[in-house]
PDB file of N, CA and C in Angstrom:
ATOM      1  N   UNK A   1      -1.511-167.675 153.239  1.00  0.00           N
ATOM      2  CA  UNK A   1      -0.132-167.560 152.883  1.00  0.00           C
ATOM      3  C   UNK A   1       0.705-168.633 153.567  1.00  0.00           C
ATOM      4  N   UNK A   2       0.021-169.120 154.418  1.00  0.00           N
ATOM      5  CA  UNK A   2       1.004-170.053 155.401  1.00  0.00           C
ATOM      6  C   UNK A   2       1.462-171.287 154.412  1.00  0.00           C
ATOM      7  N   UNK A   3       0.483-171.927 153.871  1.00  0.00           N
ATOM      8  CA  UNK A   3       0.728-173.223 153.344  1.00  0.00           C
ATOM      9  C   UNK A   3       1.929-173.093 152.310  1.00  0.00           C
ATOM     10  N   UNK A   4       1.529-171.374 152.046  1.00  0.00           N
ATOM     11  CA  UNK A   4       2.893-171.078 150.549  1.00  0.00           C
ATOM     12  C   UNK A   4       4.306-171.222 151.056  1.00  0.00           C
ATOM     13  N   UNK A   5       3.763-170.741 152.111  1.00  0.00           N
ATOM     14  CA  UNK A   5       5.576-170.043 153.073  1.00  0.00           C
ATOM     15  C   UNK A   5       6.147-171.169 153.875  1.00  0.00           C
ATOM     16  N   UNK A   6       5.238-172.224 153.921  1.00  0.00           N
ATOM     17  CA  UNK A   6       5.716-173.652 154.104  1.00  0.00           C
ATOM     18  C   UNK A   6       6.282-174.953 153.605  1.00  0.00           C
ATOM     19  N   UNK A   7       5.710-174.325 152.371  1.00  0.00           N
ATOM     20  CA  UNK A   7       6.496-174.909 151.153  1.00  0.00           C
ATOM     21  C   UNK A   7       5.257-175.855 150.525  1.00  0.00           C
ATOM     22  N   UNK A   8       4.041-176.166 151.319  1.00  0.00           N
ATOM     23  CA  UNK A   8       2.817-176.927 150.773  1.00  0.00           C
ATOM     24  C   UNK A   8       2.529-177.037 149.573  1.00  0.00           C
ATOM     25  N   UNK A   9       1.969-175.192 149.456  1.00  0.00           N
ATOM     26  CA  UNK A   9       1.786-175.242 148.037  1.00  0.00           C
ATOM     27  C   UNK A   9       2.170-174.469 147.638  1.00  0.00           C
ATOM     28  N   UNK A  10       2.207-174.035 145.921  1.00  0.00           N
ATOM     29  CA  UNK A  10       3.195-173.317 145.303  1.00  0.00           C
ATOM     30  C   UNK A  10       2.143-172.333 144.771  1.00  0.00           C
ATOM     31  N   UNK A  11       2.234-170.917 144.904  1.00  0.00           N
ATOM     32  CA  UNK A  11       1.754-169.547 144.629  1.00  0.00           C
ATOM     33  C   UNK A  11       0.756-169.758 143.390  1.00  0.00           C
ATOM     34  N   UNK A  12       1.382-169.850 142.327  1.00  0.00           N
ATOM     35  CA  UNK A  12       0.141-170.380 141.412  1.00  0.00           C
ATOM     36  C   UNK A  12      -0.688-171.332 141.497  1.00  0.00           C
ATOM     37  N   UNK A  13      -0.144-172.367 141.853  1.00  0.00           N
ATOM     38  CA  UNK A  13      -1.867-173.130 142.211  1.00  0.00           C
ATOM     39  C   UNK A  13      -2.254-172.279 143.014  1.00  0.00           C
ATOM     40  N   UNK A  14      -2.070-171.711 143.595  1.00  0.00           N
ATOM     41  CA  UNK A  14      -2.878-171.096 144.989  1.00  0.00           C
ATOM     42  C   UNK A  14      -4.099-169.526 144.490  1.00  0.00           C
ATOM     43  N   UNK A  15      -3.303-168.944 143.540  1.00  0.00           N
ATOM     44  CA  UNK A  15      -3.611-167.911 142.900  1.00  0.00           C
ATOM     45  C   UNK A  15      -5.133-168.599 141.663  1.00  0.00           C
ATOM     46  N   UNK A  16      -4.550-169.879 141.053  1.00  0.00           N
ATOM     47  CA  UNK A  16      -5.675-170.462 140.571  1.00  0.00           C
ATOM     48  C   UNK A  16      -6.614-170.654 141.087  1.00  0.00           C
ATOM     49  N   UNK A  17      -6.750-171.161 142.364  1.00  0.00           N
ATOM     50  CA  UNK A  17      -7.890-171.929 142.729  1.00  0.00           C
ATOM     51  C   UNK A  17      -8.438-170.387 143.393  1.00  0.00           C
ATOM     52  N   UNK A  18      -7.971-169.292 143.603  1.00  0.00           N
ATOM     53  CA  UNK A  18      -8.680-168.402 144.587  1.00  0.00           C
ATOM     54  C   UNK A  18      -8.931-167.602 142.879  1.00  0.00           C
ATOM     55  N   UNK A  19      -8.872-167.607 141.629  1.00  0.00           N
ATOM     56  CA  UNK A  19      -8.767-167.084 140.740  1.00  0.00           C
ATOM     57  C   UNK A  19      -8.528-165.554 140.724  1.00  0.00           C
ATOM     58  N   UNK A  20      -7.331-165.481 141.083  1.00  0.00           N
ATOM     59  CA  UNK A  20      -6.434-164.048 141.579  1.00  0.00           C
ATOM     60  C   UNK A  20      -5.273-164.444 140.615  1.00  0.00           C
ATOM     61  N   UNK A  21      -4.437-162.761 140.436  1.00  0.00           N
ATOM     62  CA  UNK A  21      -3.255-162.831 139.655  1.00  0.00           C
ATOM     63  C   UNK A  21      -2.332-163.184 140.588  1.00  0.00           C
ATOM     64  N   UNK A  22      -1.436-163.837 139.991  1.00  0.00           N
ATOM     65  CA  UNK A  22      -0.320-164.303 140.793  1.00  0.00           C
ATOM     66  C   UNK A  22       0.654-163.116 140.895  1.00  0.00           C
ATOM     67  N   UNK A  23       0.611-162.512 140.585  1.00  0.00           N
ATOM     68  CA  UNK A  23       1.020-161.092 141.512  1.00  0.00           C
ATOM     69  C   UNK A  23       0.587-160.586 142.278  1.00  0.00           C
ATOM     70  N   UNK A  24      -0.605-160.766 142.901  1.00  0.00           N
ATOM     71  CA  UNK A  24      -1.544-160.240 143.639  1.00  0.00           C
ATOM     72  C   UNK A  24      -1.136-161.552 145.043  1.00  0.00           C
ATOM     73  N   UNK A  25      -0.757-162.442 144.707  1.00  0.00           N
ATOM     74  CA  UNK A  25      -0.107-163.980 145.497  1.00  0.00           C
ATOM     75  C   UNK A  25       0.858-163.387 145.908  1.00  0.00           C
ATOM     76  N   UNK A  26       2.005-162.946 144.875  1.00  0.00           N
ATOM     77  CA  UNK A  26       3.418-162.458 145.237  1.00  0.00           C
ATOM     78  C   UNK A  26       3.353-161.343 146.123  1.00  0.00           C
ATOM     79  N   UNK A  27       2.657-160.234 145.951  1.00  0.00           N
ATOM     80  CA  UNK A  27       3.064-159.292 146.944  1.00  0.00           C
ATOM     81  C   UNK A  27       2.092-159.871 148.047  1.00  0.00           C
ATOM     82  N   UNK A  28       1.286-160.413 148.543  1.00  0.00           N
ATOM     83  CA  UNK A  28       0.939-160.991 149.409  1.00  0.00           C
ATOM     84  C   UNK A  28       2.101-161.718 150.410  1.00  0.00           C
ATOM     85  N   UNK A  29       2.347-162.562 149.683  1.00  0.00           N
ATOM     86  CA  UNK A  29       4.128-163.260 150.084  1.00  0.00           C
ATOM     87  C   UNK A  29       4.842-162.549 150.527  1.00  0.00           C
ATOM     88  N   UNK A  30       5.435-161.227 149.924  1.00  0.00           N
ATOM     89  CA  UNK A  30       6.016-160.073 150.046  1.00  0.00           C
ATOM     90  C   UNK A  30       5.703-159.707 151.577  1.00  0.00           C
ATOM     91  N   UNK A  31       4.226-158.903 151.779  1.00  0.00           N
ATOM     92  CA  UNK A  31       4.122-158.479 153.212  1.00  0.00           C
ATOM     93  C   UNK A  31       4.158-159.327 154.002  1.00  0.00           C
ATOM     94  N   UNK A  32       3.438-160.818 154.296  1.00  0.00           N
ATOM     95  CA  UNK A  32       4.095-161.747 155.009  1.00  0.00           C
ATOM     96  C   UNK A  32       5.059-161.655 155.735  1.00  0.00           C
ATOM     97  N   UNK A  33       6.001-162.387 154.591  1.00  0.00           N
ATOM     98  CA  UNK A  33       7.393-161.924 155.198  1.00  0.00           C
ATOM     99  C   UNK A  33       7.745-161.037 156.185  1.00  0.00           C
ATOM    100  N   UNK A  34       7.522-159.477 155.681  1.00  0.00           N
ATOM    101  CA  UNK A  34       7.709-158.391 156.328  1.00  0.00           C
ATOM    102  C   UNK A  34       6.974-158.481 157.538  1.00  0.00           C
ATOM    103  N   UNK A  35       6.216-159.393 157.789  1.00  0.00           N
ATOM    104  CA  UNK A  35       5.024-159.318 158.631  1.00  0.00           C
ATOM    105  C   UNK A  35       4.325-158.405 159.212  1.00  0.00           C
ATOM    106  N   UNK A  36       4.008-157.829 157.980  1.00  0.00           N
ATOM    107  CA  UNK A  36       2.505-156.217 157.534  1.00  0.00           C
ATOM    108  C   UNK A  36       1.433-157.365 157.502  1.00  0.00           C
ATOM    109  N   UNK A  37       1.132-158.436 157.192  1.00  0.00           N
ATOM    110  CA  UNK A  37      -0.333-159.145 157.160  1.00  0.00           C
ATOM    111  C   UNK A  37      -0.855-159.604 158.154  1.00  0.00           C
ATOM    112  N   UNK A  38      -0.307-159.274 159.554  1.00  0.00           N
ATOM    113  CA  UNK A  38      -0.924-159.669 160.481  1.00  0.00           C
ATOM    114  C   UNK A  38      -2.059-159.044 161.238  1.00  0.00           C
ATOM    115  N   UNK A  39      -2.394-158.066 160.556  1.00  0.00           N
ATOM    116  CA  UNK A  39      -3.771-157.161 161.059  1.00  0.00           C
ATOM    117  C   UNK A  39      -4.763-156.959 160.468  1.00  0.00           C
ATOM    118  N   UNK A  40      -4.237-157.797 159.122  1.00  0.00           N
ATOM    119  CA  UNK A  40      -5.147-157.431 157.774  1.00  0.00           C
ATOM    120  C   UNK A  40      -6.533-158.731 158.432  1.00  0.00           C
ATOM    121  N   UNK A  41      -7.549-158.016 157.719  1.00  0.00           N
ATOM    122  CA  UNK A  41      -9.010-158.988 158.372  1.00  0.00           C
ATOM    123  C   UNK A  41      -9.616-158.948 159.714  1.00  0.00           C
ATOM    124  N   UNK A  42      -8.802-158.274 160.673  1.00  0.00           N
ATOM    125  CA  UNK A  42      -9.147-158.015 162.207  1.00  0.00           C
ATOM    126  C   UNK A  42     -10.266-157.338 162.023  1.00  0.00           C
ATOM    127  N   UNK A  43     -10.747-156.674 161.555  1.00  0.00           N
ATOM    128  CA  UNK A  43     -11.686-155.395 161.627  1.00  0.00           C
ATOM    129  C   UNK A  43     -13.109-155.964 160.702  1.00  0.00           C
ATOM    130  N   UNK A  44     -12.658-156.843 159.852  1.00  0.00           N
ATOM    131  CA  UNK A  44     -14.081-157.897 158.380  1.00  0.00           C
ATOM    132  C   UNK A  44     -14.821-158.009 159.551  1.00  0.00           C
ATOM    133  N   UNK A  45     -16.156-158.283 158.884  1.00  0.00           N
ATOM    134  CA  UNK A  45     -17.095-158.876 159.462  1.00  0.00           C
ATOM    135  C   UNK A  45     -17.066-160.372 158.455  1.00  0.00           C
ATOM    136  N   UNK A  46     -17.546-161.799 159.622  1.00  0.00           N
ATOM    137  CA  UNK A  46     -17.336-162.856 158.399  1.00  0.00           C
ATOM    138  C   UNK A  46     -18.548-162.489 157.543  1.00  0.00           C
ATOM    139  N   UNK A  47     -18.346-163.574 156.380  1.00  0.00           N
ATOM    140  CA  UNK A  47     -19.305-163.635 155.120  1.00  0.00           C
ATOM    141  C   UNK A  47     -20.248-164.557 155.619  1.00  0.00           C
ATOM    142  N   UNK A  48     -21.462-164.652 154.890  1.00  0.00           N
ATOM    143  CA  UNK A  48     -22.479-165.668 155.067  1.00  0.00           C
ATOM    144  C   UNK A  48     -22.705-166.580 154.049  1.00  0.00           C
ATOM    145  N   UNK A  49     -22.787-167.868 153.936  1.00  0.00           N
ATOM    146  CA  UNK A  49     -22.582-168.939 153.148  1.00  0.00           C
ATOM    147  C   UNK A  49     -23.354-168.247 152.264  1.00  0.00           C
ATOM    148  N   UNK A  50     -24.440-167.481 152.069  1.00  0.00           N
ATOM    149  CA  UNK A  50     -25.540-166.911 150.542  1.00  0.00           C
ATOM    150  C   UNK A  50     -24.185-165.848 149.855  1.00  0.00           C
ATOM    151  N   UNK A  51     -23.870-165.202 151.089  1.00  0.00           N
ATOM    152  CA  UNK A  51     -22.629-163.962 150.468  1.00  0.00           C
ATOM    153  C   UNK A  51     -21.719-164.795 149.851  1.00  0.00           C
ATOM    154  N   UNK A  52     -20.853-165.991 150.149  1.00  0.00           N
ATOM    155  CA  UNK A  52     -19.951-166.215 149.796  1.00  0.00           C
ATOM    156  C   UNK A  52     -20.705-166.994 148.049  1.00  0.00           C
ATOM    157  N   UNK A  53     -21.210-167.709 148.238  1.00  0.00           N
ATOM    158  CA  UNK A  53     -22.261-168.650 147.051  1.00  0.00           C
ATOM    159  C   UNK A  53     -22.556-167.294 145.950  1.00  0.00           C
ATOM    160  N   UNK A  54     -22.915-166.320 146.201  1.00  0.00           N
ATOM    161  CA  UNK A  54     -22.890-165.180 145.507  1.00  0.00           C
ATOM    162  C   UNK A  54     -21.525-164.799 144.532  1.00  0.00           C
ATOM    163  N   UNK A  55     -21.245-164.357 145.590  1.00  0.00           N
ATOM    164  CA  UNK A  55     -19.447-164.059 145.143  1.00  0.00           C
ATOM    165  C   UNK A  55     -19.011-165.563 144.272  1.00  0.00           C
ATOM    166  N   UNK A  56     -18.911-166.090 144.236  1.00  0.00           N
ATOM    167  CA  UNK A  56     -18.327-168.000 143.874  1.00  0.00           C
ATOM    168  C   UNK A  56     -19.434-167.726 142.204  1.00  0.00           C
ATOM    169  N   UNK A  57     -20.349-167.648 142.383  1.00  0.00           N
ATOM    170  CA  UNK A  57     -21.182-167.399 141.455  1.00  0.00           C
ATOM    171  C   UNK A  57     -21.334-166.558 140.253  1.00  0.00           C
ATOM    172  N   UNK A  58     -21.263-165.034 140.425  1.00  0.00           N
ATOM    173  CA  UNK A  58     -20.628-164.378 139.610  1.00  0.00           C
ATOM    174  C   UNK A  58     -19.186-164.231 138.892  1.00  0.00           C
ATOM    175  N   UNK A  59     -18.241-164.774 140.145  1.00  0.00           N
ATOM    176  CA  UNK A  59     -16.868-164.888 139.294  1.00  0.00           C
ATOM    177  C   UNK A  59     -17.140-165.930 138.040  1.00  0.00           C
ATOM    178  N   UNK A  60     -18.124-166.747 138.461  1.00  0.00           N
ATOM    179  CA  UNK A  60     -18.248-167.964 137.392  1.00  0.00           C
ATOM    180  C   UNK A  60     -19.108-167.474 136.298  1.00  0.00           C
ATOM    181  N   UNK A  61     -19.824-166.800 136.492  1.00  0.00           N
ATOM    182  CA  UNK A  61     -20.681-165.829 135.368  1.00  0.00           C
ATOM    183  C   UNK A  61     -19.346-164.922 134.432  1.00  0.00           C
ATOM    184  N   UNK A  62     -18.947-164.246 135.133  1.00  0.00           N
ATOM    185  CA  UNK A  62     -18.042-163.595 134.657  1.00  0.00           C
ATOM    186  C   UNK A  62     -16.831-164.331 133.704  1.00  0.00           C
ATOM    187  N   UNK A  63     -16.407-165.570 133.937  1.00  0.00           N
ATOM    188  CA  UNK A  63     -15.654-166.366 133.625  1.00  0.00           C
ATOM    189  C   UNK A  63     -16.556-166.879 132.006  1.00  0.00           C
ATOM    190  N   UNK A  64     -17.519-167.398 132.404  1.00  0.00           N
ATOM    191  CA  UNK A  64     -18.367-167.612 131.167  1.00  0.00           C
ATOM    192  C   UNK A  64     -18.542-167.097 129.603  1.00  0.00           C
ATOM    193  N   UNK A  65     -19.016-165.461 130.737  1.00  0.00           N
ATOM    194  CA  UNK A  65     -19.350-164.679 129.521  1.00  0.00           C
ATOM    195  C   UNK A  65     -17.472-164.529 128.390  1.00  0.00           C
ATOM    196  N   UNK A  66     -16.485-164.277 129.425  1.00  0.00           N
ATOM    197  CA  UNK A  66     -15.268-164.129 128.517  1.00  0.00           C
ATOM    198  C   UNK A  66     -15.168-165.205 127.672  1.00  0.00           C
ATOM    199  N   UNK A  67     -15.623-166.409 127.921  1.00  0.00           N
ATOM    200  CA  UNK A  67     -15.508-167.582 127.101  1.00  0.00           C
ATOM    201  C   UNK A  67     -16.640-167.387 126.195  1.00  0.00           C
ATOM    202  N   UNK A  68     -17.455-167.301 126.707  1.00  0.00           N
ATOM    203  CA  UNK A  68     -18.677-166.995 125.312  1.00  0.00           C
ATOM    204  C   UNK A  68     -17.545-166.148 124.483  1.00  0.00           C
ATOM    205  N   UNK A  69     -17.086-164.891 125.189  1.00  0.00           N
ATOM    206  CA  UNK A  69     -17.012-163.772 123.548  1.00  0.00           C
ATOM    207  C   UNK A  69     -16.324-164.639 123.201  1.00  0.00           C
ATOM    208  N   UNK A  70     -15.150-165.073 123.850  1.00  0.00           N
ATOM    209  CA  UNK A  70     -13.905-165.644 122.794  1.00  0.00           C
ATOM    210  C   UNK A  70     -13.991-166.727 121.927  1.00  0.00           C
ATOM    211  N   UNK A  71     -15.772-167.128 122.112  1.00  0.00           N
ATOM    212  CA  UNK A  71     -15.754-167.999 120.763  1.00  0.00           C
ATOM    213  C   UNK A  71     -16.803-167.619 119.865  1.00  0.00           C
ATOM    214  N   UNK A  72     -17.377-166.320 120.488  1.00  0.00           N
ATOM    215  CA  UNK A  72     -17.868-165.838 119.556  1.00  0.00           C
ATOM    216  C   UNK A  72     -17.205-164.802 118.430  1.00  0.00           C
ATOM    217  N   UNK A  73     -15.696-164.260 119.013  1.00  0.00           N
ATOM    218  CA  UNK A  73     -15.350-163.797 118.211  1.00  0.00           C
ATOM    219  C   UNK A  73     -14.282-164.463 116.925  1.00  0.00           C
ATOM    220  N   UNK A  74     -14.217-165.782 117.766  1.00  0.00           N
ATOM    221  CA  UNK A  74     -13.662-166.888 116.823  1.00  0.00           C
ATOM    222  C   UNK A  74     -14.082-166.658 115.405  1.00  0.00           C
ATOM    223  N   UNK A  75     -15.853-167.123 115.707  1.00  0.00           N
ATOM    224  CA  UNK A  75     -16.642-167.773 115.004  1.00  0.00           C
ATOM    225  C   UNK A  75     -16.903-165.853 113.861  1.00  0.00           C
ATOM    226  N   UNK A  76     -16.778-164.902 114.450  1.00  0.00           N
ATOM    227  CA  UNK A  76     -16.741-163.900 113.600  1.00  0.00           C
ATOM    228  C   UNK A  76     -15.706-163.499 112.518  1.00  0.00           C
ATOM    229  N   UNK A  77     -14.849-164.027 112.678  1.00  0.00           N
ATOM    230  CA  UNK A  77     -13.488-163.931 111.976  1.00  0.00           C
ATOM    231  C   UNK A  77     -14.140-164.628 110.405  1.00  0.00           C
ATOM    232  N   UNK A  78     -13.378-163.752 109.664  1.00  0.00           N
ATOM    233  CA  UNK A  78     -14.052-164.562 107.964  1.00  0.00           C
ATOM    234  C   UNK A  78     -12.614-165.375 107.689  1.00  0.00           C
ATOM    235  N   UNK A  79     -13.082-166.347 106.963  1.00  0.00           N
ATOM    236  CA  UNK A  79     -12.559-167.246 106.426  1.00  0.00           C
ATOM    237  C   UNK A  79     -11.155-166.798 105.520  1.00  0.00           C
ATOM    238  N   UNK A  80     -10.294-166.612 105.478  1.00  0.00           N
ATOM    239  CA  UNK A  80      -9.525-166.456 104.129  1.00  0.00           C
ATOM    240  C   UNK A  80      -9.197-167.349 103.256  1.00  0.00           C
ATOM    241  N   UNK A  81      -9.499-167.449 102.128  1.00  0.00           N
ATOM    242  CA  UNK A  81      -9.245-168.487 101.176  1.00  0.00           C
ATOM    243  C   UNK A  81      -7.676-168.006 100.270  1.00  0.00           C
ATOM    244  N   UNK A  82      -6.743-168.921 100.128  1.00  0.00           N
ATOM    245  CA  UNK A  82      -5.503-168.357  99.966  1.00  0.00           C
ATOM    246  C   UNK A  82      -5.312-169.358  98.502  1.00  0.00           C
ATOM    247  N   UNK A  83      -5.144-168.608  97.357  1.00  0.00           N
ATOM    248  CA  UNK A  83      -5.124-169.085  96.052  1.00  0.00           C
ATOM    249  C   UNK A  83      -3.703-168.933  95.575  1.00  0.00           C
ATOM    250  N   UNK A  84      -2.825-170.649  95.327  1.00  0.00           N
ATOM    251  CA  UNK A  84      -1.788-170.227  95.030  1.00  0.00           C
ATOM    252  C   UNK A  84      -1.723-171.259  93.525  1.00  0.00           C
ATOM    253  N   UNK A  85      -0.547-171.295  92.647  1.00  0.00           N
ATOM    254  CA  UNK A  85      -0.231-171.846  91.800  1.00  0.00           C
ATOM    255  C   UNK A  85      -0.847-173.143  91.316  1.00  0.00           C
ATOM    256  N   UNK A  86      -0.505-174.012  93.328  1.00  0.00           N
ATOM    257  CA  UNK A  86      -1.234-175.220  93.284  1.00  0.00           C
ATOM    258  C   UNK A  86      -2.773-175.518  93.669  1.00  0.00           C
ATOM    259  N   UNK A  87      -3.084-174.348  93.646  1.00  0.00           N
ATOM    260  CA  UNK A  87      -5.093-174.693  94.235  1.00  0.00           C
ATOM    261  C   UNK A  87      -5.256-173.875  95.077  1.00  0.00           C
ATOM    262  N   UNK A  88      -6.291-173.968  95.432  1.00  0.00           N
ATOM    263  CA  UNK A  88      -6.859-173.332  96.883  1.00  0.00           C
ATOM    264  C   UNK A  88      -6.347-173.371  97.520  1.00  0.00           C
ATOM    265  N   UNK A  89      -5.956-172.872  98.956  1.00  0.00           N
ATOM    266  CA  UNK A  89      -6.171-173.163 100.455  1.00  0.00           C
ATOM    267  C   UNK A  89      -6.513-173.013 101.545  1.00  0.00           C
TER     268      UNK A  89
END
């Protein structure tokens, strides 16, 4: 949150690159402020480069497959052929 609240960078890029809703950024921002986020993570154990490569991995699986459907359901859609006065279209 620091870099946001510094003015670095701006909430949506930030929300992009961690691929989180930018509401999920905003109320983040939100407790900040209030400074409620200062205890948050004390208690995690860190991740291990396989855990994190995991995690990084499936979001990207996950990301995929939505792109698969959405062009597979493109490609399911029928054609309409629209017949007017002047021809086909």
């Amino acid at each position: 949150m620091r870099p946001i609240l510094e003015g670095k960078e701006r909430a949506i890029d930030v929300a992009r690159r961690l691929s989180l809703p930018a509401k999920t950024i905003g109320n983040w921002l939100s407790k900040a402020r209030e400074g409620k986020l200062n205890h948050v993570g004390a208690t995690r154990r860190e991740i291990s480069e396989q855990e994190a490569e995991l995690s990084r991995l499936r979001r990207e699986n996950a990301e995929l497959r939505m792109k698969r459907a959405r062009l597979n359901s493109r490609r399911a859609r029928p054609i309409r052929i629209i017949e007017t006065q002047e021809g086909l279209h």
